[in-house]
PDB file of N, CA and C in Angstrom:
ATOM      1  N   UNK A   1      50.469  46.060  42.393  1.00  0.00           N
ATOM      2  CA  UNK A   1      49.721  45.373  41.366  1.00  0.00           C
ATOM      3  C   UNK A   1      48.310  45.958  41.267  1.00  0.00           C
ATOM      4  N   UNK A   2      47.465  46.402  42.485  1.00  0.00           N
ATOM      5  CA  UNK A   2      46.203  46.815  42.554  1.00  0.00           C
ATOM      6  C   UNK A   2      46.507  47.966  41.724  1.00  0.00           C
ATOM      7  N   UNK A   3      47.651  48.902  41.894  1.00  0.00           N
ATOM      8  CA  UNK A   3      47.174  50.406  41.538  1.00  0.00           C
ATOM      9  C   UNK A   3      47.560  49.771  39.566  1.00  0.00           C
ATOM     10  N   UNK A   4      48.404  49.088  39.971  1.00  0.00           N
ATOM     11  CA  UNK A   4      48.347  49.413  37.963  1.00  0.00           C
ATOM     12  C   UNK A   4      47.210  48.782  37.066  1.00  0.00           C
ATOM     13  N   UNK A   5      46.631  47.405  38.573  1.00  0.00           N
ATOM     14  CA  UNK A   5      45.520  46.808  37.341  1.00  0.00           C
ATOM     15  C   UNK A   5      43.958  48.284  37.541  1.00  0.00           C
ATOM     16  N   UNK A   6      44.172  49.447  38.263  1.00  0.00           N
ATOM     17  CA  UNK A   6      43.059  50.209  38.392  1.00  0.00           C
ATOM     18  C   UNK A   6      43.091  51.352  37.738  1.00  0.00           C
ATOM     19  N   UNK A   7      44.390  51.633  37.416  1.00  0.00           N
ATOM     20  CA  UNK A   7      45.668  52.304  36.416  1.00  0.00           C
ATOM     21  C   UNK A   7      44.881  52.086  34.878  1.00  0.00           C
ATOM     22  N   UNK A   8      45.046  50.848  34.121  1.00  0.00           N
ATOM     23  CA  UNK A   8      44.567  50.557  33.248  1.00  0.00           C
ATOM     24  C   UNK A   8      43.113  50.153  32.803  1.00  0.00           C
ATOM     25  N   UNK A   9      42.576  49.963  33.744  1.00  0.00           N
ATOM     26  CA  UNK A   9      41.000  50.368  33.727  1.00  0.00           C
ATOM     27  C   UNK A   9      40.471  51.445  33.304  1.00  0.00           C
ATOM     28  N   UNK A  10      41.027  52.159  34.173  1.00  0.00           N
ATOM     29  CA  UNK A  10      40.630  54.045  34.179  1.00  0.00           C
ATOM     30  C   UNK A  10      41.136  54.764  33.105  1.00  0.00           C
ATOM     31  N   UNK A  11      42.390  53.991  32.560  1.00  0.00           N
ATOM     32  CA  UNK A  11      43.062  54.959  30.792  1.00  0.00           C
ATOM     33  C   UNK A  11      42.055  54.405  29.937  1.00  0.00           C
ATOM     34  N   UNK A  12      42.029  55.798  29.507  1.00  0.00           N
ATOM     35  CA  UNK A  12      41.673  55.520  28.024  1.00  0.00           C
ATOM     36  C   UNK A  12      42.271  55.367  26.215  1.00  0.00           C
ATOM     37  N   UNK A  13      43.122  55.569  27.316  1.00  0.00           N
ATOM     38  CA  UNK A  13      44.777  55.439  25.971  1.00  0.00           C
ATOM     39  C   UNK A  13      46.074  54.607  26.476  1.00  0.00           C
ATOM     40  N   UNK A  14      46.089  52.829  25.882  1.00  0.00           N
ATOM     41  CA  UNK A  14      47.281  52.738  26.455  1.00  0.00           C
ATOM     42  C   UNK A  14      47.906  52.117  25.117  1.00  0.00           C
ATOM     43  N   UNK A  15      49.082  51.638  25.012  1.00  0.00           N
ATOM     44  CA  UNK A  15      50.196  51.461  24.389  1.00  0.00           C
ATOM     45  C   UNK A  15      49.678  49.858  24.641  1.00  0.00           C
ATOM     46  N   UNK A  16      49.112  49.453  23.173  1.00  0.00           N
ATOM     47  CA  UNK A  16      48.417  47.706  23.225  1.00  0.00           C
ATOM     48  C   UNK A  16      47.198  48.137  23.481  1.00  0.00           C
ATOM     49  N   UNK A  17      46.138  46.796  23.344  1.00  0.00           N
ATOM     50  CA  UNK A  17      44.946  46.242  24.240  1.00  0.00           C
ATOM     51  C   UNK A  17      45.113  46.518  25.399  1.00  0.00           C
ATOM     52  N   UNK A  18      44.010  47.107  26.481  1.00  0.00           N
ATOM     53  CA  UNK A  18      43.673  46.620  27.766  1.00  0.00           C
ATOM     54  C   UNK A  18      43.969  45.220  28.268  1.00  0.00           C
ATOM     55  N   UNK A  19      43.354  44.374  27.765  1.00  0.00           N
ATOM     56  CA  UNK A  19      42.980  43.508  27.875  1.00  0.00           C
ATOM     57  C   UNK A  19      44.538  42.338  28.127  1.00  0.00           C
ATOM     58  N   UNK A  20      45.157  42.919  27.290  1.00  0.00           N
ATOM     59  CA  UNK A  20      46.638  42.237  26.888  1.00  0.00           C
ATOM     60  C   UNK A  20      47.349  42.966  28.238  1.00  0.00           C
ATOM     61  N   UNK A  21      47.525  44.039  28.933  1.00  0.00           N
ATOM     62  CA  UNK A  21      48.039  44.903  30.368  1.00  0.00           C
ATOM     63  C   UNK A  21      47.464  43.898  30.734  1.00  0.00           C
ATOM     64  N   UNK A  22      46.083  43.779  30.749  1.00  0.00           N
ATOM     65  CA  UNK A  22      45.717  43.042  32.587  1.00  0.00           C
ATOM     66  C   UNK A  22      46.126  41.985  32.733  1.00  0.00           C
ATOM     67  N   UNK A  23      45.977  41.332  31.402  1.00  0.00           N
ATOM     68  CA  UNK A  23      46.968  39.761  31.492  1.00  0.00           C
ATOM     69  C   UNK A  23      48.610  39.853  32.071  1.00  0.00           C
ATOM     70  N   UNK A  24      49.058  40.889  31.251  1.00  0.00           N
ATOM     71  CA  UNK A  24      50.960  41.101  32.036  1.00  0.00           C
ATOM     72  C   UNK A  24      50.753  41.323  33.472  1.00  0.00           C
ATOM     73  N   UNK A  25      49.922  42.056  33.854  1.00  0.00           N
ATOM     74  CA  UNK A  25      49.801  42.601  34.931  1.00  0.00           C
ATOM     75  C   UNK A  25      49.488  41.467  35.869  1.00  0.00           C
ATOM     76  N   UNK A  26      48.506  40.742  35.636  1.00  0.00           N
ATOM     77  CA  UNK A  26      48.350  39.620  36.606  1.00  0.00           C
ATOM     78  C   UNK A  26      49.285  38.058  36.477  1.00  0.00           C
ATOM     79  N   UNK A  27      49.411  37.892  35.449  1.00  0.00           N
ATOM     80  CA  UNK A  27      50.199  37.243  35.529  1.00  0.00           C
ATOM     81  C   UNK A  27      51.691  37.028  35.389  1.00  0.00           C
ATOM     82  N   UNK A  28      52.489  37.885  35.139  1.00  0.00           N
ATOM     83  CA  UNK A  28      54.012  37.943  35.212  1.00  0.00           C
ATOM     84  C   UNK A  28      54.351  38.795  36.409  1.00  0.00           C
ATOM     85  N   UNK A  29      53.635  38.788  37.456  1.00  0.00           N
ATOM     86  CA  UNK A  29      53.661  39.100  38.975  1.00  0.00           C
ATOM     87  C   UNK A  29      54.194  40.639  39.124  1.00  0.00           C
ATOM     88  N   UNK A  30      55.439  40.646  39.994  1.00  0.00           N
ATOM     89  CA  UNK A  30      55.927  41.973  40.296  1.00  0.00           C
ATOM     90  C   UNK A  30      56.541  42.463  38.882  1.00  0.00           C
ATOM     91  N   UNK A  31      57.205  41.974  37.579  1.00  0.00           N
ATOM     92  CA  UNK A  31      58.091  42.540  36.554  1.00  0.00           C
ATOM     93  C   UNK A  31      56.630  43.086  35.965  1.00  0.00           C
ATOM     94  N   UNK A  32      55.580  42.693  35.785  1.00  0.00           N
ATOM     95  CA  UNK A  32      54.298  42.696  35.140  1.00  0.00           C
ATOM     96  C   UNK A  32      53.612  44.579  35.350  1.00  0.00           C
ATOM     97  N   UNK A  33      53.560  44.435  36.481  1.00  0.00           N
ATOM     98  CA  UNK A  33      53.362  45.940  37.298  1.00  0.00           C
ATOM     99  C   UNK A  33      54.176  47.157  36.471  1.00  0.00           C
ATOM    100  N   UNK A  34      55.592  47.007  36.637  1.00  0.00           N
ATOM    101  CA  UNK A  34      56.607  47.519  35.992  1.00  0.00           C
ATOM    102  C   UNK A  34      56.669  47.672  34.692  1.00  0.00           C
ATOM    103  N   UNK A  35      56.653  46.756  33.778  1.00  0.00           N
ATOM    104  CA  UNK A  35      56.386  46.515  32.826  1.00  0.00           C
ATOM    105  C   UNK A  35      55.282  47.647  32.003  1.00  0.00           C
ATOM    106  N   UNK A  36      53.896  47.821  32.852  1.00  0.00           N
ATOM    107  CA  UNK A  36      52.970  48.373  32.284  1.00  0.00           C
ATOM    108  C   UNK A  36      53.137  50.441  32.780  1.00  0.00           C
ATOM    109  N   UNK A  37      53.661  50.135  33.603  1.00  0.00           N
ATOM    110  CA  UNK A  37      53.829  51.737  33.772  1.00  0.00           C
ATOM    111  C   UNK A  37      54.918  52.203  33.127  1.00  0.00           C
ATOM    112  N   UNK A  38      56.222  51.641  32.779  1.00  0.00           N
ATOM    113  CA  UNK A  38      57.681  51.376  31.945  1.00  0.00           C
ATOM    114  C   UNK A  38      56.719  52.007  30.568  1.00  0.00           C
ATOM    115  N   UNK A  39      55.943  50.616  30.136  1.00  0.00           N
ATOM    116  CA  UNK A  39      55.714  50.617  28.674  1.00  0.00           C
ATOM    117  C   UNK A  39      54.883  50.708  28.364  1.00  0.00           C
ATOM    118  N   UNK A  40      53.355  50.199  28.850  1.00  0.00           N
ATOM    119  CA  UNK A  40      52.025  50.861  28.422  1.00  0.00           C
ATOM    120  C   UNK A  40      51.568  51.772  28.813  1.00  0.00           C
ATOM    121  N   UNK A  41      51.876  52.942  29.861  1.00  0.00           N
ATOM    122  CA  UNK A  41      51.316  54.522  29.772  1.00  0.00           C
ATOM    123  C   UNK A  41      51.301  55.384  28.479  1.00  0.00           C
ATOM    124  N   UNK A  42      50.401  55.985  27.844  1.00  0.00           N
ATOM    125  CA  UNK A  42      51.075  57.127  27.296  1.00  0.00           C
ATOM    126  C   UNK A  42      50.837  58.188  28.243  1.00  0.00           C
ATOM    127  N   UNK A  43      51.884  58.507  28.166  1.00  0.00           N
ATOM    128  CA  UNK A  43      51.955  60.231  28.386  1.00  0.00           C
ATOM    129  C   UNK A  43      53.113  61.018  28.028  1.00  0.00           C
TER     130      UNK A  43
END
């Protein structure tokens, strides 16, 4: 959970709001994590 909420800090390009990741990220627990490297990375 640490590396993806430090993950999305540090991009400057993600797939959505920031703001909308850190919420999945913290709150829909372990699927949340997954979720954001799955679907909000670009690369």
């Amino acid at each position: 959970m640490i590396v993806a909420l430090v993950d999305v800090i540090k991009s400057d390009d993600t797939n959505g709001p920031k703001w909308l990741w850190v919420l999945v990220i913290l709150f829909i627990g372990f699927l949340g994590p997954i979720l954001y490297f799955v679907i909000g990375r670009k690369r």
